[in-house]
N, C-alpha and C. Protein backbone atom coordinates (compact mmCIF):
# COMPACT_ATOMS: atom_id res chain seq x y z
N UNK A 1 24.42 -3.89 8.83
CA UNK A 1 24.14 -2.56 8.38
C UNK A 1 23.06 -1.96 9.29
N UNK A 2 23.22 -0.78 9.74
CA UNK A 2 22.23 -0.31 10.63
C UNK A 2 21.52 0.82 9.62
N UNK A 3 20.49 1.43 10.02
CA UNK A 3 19.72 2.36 9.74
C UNK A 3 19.47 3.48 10.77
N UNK A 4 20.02 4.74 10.04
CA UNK A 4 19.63 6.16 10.90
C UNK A 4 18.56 6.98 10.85
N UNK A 5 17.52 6.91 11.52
CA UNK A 5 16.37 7.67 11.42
C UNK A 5 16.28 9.07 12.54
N UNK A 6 16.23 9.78 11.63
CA UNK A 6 16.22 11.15 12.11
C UNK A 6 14.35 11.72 12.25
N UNK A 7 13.80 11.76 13.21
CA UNK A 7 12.47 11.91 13.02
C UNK A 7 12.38 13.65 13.36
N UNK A 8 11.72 14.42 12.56
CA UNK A 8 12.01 16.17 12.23
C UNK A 8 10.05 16.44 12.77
N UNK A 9 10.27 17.75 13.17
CA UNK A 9 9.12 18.12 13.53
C UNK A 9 8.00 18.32 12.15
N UNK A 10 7.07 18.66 12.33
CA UNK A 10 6.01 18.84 10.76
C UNK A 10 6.66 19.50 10.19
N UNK A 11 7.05 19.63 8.91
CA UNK A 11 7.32 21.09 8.14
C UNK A 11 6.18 21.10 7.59
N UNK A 12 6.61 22.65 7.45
CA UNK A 12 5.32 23.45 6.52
C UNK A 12 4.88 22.61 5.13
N UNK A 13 3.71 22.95 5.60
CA UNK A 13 2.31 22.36 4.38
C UNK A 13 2.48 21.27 4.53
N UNK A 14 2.50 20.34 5.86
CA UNK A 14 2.15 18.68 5.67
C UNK A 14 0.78 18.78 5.98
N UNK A 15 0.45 17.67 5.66
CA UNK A 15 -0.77 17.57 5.69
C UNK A 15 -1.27 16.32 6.59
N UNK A 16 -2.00 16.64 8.10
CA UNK A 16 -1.97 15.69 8.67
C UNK A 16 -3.00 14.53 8.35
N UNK A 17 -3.86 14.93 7.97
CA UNK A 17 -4.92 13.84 7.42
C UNK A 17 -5.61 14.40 6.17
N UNK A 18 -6.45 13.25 5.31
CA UNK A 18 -6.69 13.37 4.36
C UNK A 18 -8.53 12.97 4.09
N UNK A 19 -9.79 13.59 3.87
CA UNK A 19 -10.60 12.14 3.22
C UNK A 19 -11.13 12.67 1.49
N UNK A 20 -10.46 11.64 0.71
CA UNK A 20 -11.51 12.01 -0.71
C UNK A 20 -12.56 11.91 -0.38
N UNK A 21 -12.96 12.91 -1.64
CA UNK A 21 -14.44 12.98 -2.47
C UNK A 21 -14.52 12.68 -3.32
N UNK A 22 -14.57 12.13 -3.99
CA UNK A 22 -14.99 12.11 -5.25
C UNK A 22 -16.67 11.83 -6.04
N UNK A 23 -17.61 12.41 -5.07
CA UNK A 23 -18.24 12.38 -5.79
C UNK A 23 -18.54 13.56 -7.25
N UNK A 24 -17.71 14.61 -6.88
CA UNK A 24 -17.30 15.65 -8.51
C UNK A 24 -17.14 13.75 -9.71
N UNK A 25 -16.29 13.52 -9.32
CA UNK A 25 -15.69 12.41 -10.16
C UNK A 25 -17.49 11.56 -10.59
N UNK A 26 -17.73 10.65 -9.61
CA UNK A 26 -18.65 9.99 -9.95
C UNK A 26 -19.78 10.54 -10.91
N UNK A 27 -20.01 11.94 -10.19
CA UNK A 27 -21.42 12.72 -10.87
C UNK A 27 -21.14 13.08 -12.28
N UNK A 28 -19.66 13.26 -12.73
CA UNK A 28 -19.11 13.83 -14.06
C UNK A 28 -19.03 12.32 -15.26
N UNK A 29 -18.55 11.26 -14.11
CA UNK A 29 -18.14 9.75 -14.78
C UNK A 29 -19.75 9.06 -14.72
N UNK A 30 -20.52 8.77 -13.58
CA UNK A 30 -21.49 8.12 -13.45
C UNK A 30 -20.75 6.75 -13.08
N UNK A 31 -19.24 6.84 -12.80
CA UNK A 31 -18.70 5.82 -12.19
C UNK A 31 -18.81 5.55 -10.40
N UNK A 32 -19.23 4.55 -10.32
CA UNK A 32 -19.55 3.97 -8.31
C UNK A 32 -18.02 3.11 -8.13
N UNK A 33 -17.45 2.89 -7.20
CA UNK A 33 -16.69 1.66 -7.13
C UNK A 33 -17.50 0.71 -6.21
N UNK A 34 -17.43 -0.42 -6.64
CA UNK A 34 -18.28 -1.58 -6.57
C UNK A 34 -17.73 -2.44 -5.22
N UNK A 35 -16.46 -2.13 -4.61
CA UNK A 35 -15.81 -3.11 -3.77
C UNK A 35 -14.93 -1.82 -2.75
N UNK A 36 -15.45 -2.44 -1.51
CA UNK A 36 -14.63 -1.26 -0.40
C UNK A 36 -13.42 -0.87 -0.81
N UNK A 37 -12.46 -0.15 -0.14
CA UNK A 37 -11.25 -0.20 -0.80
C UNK A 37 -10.63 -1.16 0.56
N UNK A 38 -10.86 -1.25 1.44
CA UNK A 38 -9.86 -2.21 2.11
C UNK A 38 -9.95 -3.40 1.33
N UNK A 39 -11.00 -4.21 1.12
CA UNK A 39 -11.26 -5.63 0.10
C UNK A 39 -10.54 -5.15 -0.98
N UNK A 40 -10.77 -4.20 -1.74
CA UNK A 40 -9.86 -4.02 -3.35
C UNK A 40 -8.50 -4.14 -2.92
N UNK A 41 -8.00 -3.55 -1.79
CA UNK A 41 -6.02 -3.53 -1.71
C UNK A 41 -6.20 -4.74 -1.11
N UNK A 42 -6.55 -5.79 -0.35
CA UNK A 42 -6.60 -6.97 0.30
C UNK A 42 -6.53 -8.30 -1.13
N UNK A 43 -7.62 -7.68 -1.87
CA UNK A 43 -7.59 -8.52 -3.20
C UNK A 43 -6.19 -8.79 -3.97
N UNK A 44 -5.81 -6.83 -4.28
CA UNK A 44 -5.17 -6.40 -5.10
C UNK A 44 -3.63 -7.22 -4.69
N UNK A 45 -2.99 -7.36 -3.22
CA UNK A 45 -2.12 -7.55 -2.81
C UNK A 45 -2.40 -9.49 -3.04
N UNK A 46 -2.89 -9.88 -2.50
CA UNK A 46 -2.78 -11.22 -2.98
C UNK A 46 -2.87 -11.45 -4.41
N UNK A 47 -3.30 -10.70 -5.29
CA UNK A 47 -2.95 -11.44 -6.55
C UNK A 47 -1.89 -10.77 -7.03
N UNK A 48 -1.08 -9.67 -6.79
CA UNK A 48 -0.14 -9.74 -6.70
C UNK A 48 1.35 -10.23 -6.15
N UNK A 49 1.14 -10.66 -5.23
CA UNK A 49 1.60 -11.80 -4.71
C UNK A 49 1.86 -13.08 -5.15
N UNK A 50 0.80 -13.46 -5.88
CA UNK A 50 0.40 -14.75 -6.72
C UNK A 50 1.45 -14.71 -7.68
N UNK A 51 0.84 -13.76 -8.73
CA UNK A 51 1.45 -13.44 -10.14
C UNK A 51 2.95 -12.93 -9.95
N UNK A 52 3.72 -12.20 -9.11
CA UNK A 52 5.04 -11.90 -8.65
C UNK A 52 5.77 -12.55 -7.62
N UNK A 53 5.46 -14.04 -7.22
CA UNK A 53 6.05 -14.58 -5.77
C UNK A 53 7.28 -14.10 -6.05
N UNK A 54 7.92 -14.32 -3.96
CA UNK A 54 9.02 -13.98 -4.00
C UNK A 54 10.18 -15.22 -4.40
N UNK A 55 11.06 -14.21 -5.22
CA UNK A 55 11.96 -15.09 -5.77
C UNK A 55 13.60 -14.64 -4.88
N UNK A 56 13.31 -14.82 -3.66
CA UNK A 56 14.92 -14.80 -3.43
C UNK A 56 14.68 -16.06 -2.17
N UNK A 57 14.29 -17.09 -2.70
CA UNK A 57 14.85 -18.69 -2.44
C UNK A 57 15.77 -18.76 -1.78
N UNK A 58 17.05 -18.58 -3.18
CA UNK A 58 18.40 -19.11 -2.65
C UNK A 58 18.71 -17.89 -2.32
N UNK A 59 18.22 -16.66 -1.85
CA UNK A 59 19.64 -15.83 -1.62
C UNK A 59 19.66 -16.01 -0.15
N UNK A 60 20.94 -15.01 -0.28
CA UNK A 60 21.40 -15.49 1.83
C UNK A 60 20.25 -14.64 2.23
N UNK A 61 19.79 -13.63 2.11
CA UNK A 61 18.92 -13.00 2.59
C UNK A 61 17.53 -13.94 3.05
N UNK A 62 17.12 -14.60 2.82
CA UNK A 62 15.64 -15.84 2.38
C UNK A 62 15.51 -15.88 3.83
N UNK A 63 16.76 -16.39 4.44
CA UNK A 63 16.00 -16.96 5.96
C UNK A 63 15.88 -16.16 6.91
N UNK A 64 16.23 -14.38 6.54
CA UNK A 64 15.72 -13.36 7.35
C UNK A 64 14.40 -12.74 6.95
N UNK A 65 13.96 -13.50 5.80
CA UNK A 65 12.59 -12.57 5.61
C UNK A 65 11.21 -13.53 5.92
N UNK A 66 10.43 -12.80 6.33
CA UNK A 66 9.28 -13.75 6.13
C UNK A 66 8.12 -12.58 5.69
N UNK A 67 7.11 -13.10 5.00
CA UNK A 67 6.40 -13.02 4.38
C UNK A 67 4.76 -12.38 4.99
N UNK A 68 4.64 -11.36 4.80
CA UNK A 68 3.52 -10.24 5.91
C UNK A 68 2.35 -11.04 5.46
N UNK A 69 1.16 -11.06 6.07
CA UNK A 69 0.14 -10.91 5.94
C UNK A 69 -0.74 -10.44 6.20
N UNK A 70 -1.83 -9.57 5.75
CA UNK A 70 -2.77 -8.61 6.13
C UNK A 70 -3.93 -8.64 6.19
């Protein structure tokens, strides 16, 4: 099975980059987050990982995939 990727110029209202604020949020909550966010998704993905391993073992698919790490 192949895949067709058609890559299209910007359309209107993309948005090329992004940075939150939230300090509105913090100053209203008095909430900080306590852990970078690269460490929180680094965390977040290994214990998900853990708690959901992959379960296609036996399928034919198994010996084309391998398993990312970040």
């Amino acid at each position: 099975m192949t895949t067709l990727v058609e890559l299209l110029p910007l359309q209107p209202g993309a948005v090329l980059n992004t940075c939150a604020d939230a300090s509105d949020l913090a100053q209203a909550t008095g909430f900080q987050p306590g852990i970078a966010l690269d460490e929180g998704l680094g965390r977040f993905i290994a214990w998900f990982r853990d708690y959901y391993p992959l379960r296609i073992a036996h399928s034919s698919l198994a010996s084309g995939l391998q398993r990312r790490t970040l």
